[in-house]
Protein backbone atom coordinates (compact mmCIF):
# COMPACT_ATOMS: atom_id res chain seq x y z
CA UNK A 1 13.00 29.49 -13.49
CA UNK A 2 14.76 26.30 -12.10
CA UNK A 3 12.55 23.47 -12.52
CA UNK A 4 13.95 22.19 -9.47
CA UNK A 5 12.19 24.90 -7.22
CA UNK A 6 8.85 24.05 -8.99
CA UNK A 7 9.25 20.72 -7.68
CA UNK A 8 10.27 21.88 -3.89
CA UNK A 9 6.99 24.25 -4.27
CA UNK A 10 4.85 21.46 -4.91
CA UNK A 11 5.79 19.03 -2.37
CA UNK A 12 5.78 22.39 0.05
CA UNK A 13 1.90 22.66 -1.18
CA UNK A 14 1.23 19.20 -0.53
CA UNK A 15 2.55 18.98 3.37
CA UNK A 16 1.62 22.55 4.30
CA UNK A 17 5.20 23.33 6.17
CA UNK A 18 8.89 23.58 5.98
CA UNK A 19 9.37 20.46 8.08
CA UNK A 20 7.03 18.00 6.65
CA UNK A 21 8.20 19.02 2.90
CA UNK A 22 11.53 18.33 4.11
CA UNK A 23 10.91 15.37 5.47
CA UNK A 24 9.25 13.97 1.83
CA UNK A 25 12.27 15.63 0.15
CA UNK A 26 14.88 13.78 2.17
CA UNK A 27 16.39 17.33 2.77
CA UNK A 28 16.82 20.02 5.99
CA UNK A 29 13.95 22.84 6.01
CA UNK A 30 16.69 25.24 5.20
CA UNK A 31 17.03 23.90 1.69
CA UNK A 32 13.63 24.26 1.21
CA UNK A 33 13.25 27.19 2.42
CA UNK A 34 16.05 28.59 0.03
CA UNK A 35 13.99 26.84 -2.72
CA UNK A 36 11.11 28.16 -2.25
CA UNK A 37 12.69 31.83 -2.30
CA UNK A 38 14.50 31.44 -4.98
CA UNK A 39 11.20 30.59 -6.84
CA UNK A 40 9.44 33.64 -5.57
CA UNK A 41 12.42 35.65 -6.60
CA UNK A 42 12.19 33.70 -10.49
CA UNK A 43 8.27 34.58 -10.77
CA UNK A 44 8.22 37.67 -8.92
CA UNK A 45 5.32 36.55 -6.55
CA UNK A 46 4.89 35.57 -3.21
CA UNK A 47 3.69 32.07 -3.22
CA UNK A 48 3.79 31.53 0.10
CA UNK A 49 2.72 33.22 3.89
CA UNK A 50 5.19 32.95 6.27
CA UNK A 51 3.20 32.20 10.00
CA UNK A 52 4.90 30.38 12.43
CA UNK A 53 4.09 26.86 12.22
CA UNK A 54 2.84 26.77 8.52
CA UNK A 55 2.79 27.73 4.91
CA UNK A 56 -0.34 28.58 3.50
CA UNK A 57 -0.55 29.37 -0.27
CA UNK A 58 -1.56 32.69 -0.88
CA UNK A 59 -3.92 33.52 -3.92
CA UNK A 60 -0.97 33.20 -6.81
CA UNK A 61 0.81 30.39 -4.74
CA UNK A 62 -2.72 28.18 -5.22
CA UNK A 63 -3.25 28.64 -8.59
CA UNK A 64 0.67 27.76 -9.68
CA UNK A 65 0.36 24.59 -7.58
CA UNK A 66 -2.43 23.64 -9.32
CA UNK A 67 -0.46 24.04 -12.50
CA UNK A 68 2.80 22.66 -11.41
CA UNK A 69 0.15 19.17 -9.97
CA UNK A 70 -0.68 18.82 -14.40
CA UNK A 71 2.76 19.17 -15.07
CA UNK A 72 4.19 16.74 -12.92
CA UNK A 73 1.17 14.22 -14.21
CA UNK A 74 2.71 15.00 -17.46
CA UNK A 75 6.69 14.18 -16.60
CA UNK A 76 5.02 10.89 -14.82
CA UNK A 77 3.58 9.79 -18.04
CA UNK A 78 6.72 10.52 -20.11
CA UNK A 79 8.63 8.64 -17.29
CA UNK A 80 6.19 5.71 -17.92
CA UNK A 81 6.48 5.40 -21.40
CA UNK A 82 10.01 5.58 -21.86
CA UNK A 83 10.38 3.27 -18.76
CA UNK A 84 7.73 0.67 -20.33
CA UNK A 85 9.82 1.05 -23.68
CA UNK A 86 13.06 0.66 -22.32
CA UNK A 87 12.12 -2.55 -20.38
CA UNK A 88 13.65 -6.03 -21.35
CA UNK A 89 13.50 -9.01 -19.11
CA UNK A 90 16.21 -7.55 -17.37
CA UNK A 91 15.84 -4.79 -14.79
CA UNK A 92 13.92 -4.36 -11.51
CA UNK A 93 10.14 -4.55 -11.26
CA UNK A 94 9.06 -2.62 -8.48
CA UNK A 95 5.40 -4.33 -6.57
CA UNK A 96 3.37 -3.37 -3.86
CA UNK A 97 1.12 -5.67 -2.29
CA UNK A 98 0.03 -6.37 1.63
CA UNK A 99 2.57 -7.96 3.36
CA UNK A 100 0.79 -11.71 4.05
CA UNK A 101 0.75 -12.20 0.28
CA UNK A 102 4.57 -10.75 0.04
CA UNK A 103 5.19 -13.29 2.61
CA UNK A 104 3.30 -16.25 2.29
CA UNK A 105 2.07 -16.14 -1.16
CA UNK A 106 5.10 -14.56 -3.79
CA UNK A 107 8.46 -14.87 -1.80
CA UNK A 108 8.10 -18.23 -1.47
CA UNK A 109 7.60 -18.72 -5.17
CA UNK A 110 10.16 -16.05 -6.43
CA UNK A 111 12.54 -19.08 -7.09
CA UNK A 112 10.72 -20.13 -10.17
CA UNK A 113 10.97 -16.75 -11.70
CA UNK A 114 14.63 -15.95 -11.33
CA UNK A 115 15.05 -19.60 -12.79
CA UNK A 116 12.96 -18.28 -15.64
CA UNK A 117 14.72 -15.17 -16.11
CA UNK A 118 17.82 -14.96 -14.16
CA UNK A 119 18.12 -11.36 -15.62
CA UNK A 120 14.98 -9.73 -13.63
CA UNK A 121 15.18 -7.92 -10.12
CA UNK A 122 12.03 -8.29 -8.21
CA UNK A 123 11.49 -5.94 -5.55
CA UNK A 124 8.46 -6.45 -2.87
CA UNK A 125 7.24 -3.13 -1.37
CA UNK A 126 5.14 -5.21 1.26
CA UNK A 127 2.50 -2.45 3.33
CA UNK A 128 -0.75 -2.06 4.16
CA UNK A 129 -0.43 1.49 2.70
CA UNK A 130 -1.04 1.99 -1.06
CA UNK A 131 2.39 2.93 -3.18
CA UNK A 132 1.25 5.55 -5.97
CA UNK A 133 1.67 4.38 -9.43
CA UNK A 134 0.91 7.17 -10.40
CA UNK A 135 4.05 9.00 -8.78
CA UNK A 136 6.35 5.82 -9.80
CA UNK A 137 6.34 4.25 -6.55
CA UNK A 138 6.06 1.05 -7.79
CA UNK A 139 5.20 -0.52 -11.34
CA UNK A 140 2.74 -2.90 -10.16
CA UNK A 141 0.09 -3.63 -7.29
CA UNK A 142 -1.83 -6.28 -6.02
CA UNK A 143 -4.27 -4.81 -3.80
CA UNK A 144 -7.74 -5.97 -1.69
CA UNK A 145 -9.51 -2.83 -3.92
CA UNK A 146 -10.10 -0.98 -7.26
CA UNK A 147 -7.09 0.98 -8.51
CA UNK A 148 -7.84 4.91 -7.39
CA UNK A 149 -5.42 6.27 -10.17
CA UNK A 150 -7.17 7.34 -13.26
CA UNK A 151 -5.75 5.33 -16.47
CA UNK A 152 -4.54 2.15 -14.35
CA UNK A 153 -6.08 -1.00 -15.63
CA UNK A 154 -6.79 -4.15 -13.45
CA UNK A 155 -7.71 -7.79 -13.47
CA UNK A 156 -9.47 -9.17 -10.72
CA UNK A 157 -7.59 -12.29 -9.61
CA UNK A 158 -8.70 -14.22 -6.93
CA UNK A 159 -10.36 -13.10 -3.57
CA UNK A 160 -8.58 -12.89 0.42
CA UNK A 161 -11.26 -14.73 2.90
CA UNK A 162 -10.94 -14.34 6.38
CA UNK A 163 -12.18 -16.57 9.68
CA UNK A 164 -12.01 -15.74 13.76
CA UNK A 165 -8.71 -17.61 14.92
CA UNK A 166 -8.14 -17.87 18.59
CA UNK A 167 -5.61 -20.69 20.42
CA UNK A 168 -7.07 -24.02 21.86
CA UNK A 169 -7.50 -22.44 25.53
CA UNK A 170 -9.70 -19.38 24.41
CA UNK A 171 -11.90 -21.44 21.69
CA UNK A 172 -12.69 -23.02 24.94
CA UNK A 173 -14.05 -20.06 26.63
CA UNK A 174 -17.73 -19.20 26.52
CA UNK A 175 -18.59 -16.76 23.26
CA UNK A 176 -19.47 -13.99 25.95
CA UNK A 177 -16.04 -14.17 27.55
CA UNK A 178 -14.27 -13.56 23.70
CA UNK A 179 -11.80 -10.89 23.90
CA UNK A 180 -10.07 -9.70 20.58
CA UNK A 181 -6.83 -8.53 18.74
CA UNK A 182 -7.48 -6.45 15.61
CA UNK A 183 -5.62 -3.42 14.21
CA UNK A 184 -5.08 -0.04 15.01
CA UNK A 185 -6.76 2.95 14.52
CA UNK A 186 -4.73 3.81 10.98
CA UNK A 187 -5.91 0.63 9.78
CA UNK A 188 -9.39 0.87 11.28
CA UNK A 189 -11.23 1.59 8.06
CA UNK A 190 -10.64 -2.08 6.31
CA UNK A 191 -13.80 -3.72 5.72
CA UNK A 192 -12.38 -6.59 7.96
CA UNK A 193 -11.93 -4.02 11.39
CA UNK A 194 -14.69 -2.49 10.53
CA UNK A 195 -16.16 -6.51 11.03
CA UNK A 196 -14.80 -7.26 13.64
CA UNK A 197 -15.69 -4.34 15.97
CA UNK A 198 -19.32 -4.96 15.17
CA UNK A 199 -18.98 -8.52 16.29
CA UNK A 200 -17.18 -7.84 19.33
CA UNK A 201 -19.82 -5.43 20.56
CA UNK A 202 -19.15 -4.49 24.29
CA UNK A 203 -16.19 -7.07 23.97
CA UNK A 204 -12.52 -6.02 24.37
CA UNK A 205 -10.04 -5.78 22.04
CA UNK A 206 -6.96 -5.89 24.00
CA UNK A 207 -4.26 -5.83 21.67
CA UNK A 208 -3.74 -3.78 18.58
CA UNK A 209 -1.46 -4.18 15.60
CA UNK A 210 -1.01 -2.88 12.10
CA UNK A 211 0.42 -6.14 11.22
CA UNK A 212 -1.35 -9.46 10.77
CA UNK A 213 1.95 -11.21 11.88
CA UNK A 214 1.87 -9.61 14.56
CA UNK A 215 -1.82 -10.00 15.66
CA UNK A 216 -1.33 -13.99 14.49
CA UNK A 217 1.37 -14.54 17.34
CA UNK A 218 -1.05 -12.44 19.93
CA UNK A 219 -3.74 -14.46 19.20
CA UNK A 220 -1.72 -17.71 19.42
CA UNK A 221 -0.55 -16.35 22.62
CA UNK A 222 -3.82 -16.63 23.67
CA UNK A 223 -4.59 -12.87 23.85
CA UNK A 224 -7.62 -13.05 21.86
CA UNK A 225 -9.53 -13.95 18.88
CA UNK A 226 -7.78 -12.58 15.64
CA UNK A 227 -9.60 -12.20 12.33
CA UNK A 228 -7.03 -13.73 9.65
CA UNK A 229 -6.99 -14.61 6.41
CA UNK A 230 -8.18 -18.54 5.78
CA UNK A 231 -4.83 -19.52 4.02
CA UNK A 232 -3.01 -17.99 7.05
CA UNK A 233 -4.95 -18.71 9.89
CA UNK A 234 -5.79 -22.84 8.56
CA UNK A 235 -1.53 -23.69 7.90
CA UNK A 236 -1.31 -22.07 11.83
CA UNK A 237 -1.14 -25.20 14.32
CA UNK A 238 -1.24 -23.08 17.05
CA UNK A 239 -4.73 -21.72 16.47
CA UNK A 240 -8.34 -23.37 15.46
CA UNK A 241 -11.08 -21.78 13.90
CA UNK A 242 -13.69 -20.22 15.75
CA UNK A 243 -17.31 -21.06 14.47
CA UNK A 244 -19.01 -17.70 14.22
CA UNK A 245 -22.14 -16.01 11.80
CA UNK A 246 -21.78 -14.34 10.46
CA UNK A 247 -18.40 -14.63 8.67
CA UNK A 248 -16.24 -11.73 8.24
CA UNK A 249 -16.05 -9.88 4.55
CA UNK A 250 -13.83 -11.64 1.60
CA UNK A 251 -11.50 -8.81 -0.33
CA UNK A 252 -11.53 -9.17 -4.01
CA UNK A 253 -7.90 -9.75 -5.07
CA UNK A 254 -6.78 -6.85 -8.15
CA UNK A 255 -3.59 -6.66 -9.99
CA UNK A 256 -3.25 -3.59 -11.44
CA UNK A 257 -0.55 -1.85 -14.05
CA UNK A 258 -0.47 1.29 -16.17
CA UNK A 259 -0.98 0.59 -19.64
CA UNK A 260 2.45 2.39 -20.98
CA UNK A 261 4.43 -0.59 -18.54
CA UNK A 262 2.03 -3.49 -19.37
CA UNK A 263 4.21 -3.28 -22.52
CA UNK A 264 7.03 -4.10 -21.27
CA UNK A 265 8.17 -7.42 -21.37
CA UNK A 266 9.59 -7.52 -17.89
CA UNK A 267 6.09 -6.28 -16.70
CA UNK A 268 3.92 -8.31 -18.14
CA UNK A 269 6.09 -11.08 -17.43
CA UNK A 270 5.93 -9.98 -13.31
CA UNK A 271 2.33 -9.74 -14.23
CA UNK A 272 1.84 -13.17 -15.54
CA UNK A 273 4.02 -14.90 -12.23
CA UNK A 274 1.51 -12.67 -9.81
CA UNK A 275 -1.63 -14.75 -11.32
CA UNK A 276 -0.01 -17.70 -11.02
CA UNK A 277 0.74 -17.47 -7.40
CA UNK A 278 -2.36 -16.22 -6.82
CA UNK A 279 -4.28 -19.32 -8.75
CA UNK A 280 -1.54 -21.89 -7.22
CA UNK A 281 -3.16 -20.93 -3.83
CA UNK A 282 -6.74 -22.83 -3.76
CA UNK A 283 -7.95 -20.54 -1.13
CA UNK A 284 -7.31 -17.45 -3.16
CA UNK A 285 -8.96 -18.39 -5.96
CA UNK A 286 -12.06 -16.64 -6.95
């Protein structure tokens, strides 16, 4: 059996067709396809039912998956372990984090550490989506919630508040005559949407984004009231405050490793510069 295949068969598991699995692969459906026969062929199952726009698992195809998911768990550990002993403070860290603190908070600070060690790659994977650590999409993550992977550890490190931020002309405006920016449906499940729509009641939001750049210039456009982070929204000239009870939901702040790269030197170095952004920003602070 090619290892290989197993791989191709577990991604095909995961995305439940040819063209999705290819997609995640970085790869044309036929490869996959060839992959996936060539595994069948190995085993002497069928994994696999061929309909036209999917590809179930059949019985045997379920059960292997289920095996191939422990095994892969298993490579990711090994991968961890020899990555976090292999680290010096030299190398690229990979972190994910939302994209105001990548911007506002750690970029501009990233100076002082590549003074510090001029040796050390720092790369920002800035989203409002989680990167696994588990998979080895990244080697560290600030995030506004508790790790989901089993065996990560985390710190909590400071907390994100948040205010109602609107331009000069619509702070003006009767309450009743608000109308709103906020994000978009893939984002509407943060604690802060989820705020916001209750507030605005029968109240429009007219303009969605799943950036908070993008919903700052909107609102200093005058589009609407935007619900920002203090530290973003207070520094913005363009916009004031709006007073409002009551106030939106703070989001603890949690930096969060896997134990086999916390021993790195090059991690826990990373580690230690995240806190002290975080702490350098009063606002953040817990």
């Amino acid at each position: 059996m090619d290892w290989e295949d197993l791989r191709f068969f577990l991604v095909l598991s995961r995305c439940g067709s040819l063209s999705a699995a290819a997609r995640e692969l970085d790869v044309d459906h036929a490869t996959v396809g060839r992959r996936i026969a060539a595994l069948e062929a190995s085993l002497g199952l069928r994994l696999i039912d061929r309909l036209p726009r999917s590809r179930p698992l059949t019985e045997d195809g379920a059960a292997i998956a289920a095996t191939a998911e422990r095994m892969e768990a298993i490579a990711e550990e090994v991968r961890r372990r020899s990555r976090g002993a292999s680290l010096t403070l030299a190398g690229a860290v990979r972190i994910s984090l939302p994209p105001v603190l990548a911007t506002l908070c750690v970029a501009p600070r990233i100076g002082a550490l590549q003074r510090l060690h001029p040796q050390l790659r720092v790369v920002l994977l800035a989203s409002a989506s989680f990167a696994a650590l588990d998979r080895g999409e990244a080697d560290i993550a600030i995030r506004m919630s508790r790790p989901e992977e089993e065996s990560a550890v985390a710190r909590r490190v400071g907390a994100m508040r948040f205010a109602l931020y609107a331009s000069a002309e619509v702070a003006r405006r009767p309450a009743e005559e608000w109308e709103f920016v906020g994000f978009d449906e893939s984002l509407g499940h943060l604690a802060q949407q989820r705020w916001l729509r209750k507030f605005a009641g029968g109240r429009k939001i007219v303009f969605e984004a799943n950036d908070l750049f993008a919903q700052q210039a909107a609102a200093r456009a005058g589009a609407g009231a935007a619900v920002l982070p203090d530290f973003m929204g207070d520094d913005d000239p363009g916009l004031v405050g709006l007073p409002i009870e009551p106030s939106p939901p703070e989001r603890d702040l949690w930096l969060i490793a896997y134990p086999d790269l916390r021993r790195s030197a090059a991690v826990r170095a990373v580690m230690d510069f995240l806190g002290d952004c975080i702490a350098a920003e009063p606002r953040l602070r817990p």
